[in-house]
PDB file of N, CA and C in Angstrom:
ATOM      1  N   UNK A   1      28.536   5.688   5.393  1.00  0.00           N
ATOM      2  CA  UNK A   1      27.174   6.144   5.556  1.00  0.00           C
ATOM      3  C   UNK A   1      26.283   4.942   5.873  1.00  0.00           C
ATOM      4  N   UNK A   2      25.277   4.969   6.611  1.00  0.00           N
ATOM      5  CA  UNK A   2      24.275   4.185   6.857  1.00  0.00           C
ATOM      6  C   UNK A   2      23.412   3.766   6.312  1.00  0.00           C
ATOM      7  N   UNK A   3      23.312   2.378   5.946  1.00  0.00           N
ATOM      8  CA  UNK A   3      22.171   1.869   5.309  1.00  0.00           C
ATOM      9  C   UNK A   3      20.945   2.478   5.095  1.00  0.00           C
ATOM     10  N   UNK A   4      21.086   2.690   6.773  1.00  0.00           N
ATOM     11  CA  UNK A   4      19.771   3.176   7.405  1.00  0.00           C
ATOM     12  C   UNK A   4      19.164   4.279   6.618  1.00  0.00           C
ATOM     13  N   UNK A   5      19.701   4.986   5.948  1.00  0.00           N
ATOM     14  CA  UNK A   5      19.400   6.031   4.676  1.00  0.00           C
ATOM     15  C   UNK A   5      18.876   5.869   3.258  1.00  0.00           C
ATOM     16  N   UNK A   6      18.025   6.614   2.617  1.00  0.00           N
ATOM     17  CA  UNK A   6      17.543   6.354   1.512  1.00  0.00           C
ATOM     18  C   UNK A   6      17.819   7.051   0.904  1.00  0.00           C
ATOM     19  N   UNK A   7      18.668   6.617  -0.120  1.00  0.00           N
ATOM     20  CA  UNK A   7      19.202   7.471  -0.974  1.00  0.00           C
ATOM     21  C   UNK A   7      18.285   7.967  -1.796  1.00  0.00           C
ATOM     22  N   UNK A   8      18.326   9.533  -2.438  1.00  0.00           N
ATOM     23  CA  UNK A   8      17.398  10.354  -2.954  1.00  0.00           C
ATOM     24  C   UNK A   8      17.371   9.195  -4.402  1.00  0.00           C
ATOM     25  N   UNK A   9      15.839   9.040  -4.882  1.00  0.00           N
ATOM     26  CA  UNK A   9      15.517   8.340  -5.802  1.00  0.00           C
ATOM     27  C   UNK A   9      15.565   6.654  -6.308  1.00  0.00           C
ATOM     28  N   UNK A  10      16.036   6.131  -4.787  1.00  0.00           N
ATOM     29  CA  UNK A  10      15.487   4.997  -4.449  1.00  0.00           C
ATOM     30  C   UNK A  10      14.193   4.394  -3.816  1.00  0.00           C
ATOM     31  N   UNK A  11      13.256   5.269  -3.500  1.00  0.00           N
ATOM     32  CA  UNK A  11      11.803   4.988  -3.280  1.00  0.00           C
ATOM     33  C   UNK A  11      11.299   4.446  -4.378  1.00  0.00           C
ATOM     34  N   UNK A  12      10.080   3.679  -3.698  1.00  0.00           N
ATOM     35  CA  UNK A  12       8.781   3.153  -4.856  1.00  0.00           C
ATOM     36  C   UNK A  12       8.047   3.991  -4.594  1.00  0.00           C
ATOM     37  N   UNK A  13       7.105   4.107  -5.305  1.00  0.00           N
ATOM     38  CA  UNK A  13       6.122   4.419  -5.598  1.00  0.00           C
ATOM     39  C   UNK A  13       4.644   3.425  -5.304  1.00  0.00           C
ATOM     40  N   UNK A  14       3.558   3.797  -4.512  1.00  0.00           N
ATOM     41  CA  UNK A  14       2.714   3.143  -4.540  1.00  0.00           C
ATOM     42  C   UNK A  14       2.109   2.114  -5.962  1.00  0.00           C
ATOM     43  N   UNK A  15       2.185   2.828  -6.749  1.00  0.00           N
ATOM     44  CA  UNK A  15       2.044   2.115  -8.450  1.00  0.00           C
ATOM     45  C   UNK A  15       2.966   0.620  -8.682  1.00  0.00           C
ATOM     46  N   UNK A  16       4.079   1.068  -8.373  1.00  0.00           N
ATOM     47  CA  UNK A  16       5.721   0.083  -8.483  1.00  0.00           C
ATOM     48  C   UNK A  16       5.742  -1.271  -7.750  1.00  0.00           C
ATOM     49  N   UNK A  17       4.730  -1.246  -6.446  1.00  0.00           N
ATOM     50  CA  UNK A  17       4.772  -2.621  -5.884  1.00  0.00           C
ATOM     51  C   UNK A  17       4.200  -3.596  -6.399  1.00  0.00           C
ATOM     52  N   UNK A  18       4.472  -4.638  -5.809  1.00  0.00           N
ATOM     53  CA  UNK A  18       3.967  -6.083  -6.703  1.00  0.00           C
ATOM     54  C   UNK A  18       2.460  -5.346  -5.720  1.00  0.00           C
ATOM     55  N   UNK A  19       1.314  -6.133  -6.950  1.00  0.00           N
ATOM     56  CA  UNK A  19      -0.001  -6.430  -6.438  1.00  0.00           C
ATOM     57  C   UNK A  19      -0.790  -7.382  -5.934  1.00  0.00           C
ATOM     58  N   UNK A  20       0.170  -7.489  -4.687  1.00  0.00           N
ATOM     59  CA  UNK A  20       0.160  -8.709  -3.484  1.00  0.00           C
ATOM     60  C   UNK A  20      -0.300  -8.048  -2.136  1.00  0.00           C
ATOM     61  N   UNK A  21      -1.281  -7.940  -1.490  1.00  0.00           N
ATOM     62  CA  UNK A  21      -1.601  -7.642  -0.144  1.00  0.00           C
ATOM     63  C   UNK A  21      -0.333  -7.591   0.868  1.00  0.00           C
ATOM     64  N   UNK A  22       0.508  -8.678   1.015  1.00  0.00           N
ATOM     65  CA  UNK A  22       1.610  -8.431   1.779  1.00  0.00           C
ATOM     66  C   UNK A  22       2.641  -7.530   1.364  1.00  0.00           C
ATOM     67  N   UNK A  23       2.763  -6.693   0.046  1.00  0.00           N
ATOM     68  CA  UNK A  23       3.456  -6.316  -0.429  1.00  0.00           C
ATOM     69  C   UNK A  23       3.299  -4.735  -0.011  1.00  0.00           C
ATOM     70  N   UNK A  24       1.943  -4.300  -0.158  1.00  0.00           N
ATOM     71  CA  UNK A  24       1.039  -3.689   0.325  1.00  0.00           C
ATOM     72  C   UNK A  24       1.622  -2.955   2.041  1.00  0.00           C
ATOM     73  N   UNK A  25       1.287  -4.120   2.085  1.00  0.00           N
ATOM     74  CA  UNK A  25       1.565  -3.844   3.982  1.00  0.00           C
ATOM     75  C   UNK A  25       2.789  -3.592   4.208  1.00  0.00           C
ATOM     76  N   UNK A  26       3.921  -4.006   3.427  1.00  0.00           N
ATOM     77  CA  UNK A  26       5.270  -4.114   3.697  1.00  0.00           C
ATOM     78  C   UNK A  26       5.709  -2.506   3.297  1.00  0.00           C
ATOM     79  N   UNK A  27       5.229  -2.262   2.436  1.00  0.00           N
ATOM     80  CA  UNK A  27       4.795  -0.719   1.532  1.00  0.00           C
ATOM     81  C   UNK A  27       5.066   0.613   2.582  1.00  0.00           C
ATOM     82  N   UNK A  28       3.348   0.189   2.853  1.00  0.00           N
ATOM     83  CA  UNK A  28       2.840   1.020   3.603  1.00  0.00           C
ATOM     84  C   UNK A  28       3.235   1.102   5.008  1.00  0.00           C
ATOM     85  N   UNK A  29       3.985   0.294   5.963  1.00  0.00           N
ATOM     86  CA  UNK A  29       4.776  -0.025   7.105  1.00  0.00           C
ATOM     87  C   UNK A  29       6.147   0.915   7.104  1.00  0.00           C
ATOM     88  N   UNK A  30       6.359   0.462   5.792  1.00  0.00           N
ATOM     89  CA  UNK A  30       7.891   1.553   5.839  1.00  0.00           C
ATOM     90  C   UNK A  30       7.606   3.019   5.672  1.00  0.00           C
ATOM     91  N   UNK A  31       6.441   3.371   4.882  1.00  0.00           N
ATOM     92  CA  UNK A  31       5.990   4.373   4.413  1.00  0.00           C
ATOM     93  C   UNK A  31       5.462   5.425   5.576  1.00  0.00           C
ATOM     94  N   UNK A  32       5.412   4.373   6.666  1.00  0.00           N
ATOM     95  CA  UNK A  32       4.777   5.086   8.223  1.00  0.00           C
ATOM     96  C   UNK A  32       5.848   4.695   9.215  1.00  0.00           C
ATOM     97  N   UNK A  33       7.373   4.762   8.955  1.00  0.00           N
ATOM     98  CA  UNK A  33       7.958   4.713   9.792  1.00  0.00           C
ATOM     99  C   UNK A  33       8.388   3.727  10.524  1.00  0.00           C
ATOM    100  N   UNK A  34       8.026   2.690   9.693  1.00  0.00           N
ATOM    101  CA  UNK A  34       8.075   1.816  10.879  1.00  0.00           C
ATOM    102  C   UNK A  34       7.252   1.001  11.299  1.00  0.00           C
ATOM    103  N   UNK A  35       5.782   1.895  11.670  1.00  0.00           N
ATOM    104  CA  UNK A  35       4.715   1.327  12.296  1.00  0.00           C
ATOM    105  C   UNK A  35       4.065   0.682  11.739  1.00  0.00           C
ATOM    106  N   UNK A  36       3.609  -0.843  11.934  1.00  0.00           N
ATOM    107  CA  UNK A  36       2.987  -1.409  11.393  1.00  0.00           C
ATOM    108  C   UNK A  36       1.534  -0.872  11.074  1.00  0.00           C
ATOM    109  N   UNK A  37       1.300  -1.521   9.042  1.00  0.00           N
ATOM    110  CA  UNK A  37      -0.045  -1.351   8.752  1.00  0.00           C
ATOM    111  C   UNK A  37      -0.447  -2.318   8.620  1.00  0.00           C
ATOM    112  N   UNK A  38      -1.835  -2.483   9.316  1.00  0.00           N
ATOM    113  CA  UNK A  38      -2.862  -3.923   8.894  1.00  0.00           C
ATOM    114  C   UNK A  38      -3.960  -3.472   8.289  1.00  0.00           C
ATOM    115  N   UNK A  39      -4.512  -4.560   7.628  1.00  0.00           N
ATOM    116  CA  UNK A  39      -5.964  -4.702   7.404  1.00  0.00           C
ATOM    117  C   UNK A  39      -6.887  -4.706   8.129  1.00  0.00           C
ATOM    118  N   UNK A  40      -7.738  -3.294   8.064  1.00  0.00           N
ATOM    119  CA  UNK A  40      -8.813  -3.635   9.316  1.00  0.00           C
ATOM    120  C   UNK A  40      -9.705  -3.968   8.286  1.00  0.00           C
ATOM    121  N   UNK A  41     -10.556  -3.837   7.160  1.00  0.00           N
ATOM    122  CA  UNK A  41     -11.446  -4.710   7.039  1.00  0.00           C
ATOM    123  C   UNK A  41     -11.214  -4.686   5.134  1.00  0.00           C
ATOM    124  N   UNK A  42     -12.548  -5.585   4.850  1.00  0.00           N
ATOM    125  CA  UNK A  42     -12.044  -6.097   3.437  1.00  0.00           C
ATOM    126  C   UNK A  42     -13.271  -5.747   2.704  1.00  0.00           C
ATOM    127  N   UNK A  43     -13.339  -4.684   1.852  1.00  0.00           N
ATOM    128  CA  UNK A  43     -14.703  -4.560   1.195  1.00  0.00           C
ATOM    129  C   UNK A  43     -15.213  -5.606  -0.461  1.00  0.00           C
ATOM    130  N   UNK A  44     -15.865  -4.863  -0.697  1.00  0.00           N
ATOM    131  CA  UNK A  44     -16.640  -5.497  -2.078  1.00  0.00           C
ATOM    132  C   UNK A  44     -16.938  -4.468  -2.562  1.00  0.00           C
ATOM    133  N   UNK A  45     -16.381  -3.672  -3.447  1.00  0.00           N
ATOM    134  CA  UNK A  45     -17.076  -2.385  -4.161  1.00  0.00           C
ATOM    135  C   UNK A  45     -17.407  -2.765  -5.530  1.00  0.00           C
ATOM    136  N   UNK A  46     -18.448  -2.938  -5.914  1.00  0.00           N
ATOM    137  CA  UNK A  46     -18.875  -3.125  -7.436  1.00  0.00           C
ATOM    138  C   UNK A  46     -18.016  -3.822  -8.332  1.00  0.00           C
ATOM    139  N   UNK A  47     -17.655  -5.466  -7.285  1.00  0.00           N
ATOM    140  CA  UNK A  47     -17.290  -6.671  -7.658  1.00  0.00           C
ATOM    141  C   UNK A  47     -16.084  -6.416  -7.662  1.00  0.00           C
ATOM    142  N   UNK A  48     -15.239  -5.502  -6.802  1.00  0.00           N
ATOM    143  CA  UNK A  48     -13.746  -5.362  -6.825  1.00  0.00           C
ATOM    144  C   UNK A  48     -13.200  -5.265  -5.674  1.00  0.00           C
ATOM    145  N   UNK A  49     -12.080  -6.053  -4.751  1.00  0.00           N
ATOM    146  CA  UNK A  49     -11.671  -5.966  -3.251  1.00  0.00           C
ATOM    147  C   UNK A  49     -11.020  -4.692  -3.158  1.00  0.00           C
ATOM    148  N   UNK A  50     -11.558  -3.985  -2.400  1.00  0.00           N
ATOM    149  CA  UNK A  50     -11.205  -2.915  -1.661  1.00  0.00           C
ATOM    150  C   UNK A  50     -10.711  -3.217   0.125  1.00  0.00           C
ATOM    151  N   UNK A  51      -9.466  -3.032   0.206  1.00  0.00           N
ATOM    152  CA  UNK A  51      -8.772  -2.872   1.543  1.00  0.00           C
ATOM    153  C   UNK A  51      -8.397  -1.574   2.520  1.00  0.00           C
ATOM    154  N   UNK A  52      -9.219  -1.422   3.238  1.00  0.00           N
ATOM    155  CA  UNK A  52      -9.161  -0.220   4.275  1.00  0.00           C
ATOM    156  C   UNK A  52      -8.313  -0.775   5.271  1.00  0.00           C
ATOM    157  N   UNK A  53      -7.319  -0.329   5.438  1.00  0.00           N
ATOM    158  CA  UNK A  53      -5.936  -0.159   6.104  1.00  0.00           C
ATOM    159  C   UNK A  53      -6.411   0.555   7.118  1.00  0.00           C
ATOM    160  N   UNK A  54      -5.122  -0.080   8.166  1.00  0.00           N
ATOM    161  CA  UNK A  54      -4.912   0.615   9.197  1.00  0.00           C
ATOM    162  C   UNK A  54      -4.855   2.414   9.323  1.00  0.00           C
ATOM    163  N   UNK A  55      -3.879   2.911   8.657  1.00  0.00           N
ATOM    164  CA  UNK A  55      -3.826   4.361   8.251  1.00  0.00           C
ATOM    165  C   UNK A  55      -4.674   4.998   7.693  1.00  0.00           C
ATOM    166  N   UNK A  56      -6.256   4.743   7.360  1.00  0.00           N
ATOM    167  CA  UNK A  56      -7.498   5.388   7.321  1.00  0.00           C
ATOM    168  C   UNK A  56      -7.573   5.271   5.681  1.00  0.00           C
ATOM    169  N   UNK A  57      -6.592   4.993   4.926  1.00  0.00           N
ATOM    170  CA  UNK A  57      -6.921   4.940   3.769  1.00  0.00           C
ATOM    171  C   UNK A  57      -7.355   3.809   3.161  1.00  0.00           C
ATOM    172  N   UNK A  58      -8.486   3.306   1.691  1.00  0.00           N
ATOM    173  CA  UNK A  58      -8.663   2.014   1.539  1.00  0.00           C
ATOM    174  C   UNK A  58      -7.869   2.022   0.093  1.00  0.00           C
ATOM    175  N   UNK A  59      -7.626   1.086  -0.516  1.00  0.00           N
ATOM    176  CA  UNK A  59      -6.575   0.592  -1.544  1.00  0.00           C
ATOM    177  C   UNK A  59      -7.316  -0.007  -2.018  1.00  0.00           C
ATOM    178  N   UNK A  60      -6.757  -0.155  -3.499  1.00  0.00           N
ATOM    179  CA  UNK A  60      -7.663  -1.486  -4.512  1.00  0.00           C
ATOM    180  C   UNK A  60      -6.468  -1.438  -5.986  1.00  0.00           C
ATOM    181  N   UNK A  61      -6.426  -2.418  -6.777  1.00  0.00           N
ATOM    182  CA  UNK A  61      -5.828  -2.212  -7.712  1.00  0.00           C
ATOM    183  C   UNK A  61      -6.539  -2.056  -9.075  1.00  0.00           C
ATOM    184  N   UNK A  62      -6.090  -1.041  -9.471  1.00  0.00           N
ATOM    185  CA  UNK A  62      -6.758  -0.713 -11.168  1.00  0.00           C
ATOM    186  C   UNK A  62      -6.878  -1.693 -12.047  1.00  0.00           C
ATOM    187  N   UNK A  63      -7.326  -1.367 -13.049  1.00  0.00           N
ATOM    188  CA  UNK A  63      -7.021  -2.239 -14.104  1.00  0.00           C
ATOM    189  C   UNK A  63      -6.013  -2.690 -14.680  1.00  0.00           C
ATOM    190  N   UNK A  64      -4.805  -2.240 -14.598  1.00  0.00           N
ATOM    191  CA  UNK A  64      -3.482  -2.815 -14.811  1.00  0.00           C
ATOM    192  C   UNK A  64      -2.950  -3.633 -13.871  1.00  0.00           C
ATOM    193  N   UNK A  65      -3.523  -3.755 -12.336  1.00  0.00           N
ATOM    194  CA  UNK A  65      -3.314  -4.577 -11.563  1.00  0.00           C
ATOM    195  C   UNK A  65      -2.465  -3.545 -10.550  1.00  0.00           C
ATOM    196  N   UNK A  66      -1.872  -2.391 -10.663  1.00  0.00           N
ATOM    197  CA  UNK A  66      -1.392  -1.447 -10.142  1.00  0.00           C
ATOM    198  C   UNK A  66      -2.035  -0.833  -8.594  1.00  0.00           C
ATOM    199  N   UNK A  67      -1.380  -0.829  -7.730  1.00  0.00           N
ATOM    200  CA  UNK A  67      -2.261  -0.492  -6.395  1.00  0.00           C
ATOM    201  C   UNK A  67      -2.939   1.117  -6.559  1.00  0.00           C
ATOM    202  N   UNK A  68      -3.810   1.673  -6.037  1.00  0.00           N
ATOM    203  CA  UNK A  68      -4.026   2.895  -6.063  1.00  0.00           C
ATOM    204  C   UNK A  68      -4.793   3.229  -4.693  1.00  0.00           C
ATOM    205  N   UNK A  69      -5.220   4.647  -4.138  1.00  0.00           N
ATOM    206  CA  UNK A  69      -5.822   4.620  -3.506  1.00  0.00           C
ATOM    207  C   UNK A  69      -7.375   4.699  -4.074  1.00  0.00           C
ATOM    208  N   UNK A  70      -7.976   4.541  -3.184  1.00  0.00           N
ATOM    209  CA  UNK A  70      -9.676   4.747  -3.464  1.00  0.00           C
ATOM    210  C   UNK A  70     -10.394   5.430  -2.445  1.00  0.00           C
ATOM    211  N   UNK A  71     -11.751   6.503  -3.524  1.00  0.00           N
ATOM    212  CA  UNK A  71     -12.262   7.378  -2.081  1.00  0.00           C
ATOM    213  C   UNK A  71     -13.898   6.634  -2.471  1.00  0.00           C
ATOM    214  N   UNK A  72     -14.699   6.433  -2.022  1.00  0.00           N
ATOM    215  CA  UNK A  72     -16.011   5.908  -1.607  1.00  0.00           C
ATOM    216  C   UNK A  72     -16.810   6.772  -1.566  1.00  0.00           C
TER     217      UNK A  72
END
């Protein structure tokens, strides 16, 4: 069988990645197939970095340091 396969219950979870921006991207890249995700821009929301991605969604990490999404 092919690598190329994911075996049922080997995924992460958005929560599960390190809380590293490149980690992020590496994430979210596989998560879309393939297609690369970038950073289109870098916010400041009430003293906390918020990252709006390529794929329309913006990201930030909680208080545990955990990635999540965020709505504005």
């Amino acid at each position: 069988m092919s690598q190329a396969f994911v075996r049922e219950g080997d995924e992460q979870s958005l929560s599960e990645i390190s809380p590293t921006l490149p980690a992020l991207i590496n994430f979210l890249t596989r998560d879309n197939n393939g297609v690369r995700v970038y950073e289109k821009k870098a916010l400041n929301v009430n003293g906390q970095p918020v990252h709006e991605m390529s794929n329309g969604l913006r990201y930030a990490k909680d208080e545990n340091g955990r990635w999540t999404i965020v709505e504005l």
